[in-house]
Protein backbone atom coordinates (compact mmCIF):
# COMPACT_ATOMS: atom_id res chain seq x y z
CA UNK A 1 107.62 118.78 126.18
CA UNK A 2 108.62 115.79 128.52
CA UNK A 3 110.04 112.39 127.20
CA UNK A 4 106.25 110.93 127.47
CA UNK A 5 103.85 113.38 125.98
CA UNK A 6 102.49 111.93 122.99
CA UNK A 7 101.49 114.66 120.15
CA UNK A 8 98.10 114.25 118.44
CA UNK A 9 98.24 116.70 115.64
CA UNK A 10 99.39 115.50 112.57
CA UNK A 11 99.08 117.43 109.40
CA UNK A 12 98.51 114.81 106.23
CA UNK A 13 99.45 115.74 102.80
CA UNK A 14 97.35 113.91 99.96
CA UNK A 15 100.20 112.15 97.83
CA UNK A 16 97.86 112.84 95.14
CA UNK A 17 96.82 116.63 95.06
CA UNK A 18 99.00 118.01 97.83
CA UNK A 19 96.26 119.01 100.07
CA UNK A 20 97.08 119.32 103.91
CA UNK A 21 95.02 119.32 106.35
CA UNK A 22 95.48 119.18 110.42
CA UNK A 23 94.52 115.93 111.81
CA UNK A 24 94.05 114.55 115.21
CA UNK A 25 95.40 110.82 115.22
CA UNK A 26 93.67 107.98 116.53
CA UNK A 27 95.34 106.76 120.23
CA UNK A 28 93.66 103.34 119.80
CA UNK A 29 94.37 102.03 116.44
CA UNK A 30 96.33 102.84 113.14
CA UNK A 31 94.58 104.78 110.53
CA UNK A 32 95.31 102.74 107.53
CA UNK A 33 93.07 104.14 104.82
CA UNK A 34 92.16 107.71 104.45
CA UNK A 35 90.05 109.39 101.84
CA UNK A 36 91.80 112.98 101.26
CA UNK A 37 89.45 115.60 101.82
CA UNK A 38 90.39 117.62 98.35
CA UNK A 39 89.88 115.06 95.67
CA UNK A 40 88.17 112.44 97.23
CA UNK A 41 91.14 109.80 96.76
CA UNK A 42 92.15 107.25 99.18
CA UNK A 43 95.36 106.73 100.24
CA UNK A 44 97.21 104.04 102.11
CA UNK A 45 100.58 103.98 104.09
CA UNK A 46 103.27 103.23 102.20
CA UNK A 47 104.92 100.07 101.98
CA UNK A 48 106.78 99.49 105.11
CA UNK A 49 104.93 101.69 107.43
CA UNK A 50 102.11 101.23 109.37
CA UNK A 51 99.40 104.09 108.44
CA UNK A 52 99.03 107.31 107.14
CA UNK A 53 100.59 109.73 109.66
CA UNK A 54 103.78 107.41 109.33
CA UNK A 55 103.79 108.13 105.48
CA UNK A 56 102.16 111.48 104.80
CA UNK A 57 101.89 113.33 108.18
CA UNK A 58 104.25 115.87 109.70
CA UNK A 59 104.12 113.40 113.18
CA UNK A 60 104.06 109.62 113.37
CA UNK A 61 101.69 108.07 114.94
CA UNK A 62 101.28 107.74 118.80
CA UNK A 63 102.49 103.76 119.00
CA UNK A 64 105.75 105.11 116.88
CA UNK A 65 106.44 107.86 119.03
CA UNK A 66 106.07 105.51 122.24
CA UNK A 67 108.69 103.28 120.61
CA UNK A 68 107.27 100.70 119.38
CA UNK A 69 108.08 99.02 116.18
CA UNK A 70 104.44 98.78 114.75
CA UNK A 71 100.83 99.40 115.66
């Protein structure tokens, strides 16, 4: 994988249930909210980061992995 390929898959785990699930992330925009596909609960990035890949998924989102400090 070169310097500048950006990976899409992310897989989430629900904070509340443990669920995981592969997700592809948004290029475009930060996913703030997500409702968990288990038990129907919605969950939000922790404080400090910017959505839910950065807090629950195995990859951070693409802005974070180009570098830059926020979406």
């Amino acid at each position: 994988m070169s310097c500048t390929e950006i990976q899409l898959h992310s897989l989430l785990t629900c904070p509340h249930c443990g669920f995981e699930k592969d997700e592809i992330m948004p290029t475009d925009a930060c996913q703030y909210f997500y409702v968990c596909t288990s038990c129907q609960q919605r969950i939000q990035p922790k404080s400090g980061d910017c959505c839910v890949y950065c807090s629950y998924g195995t990859v951070k989102c693409p802005p974070m992995q180009q570098g830059n400090c926020c979406c």
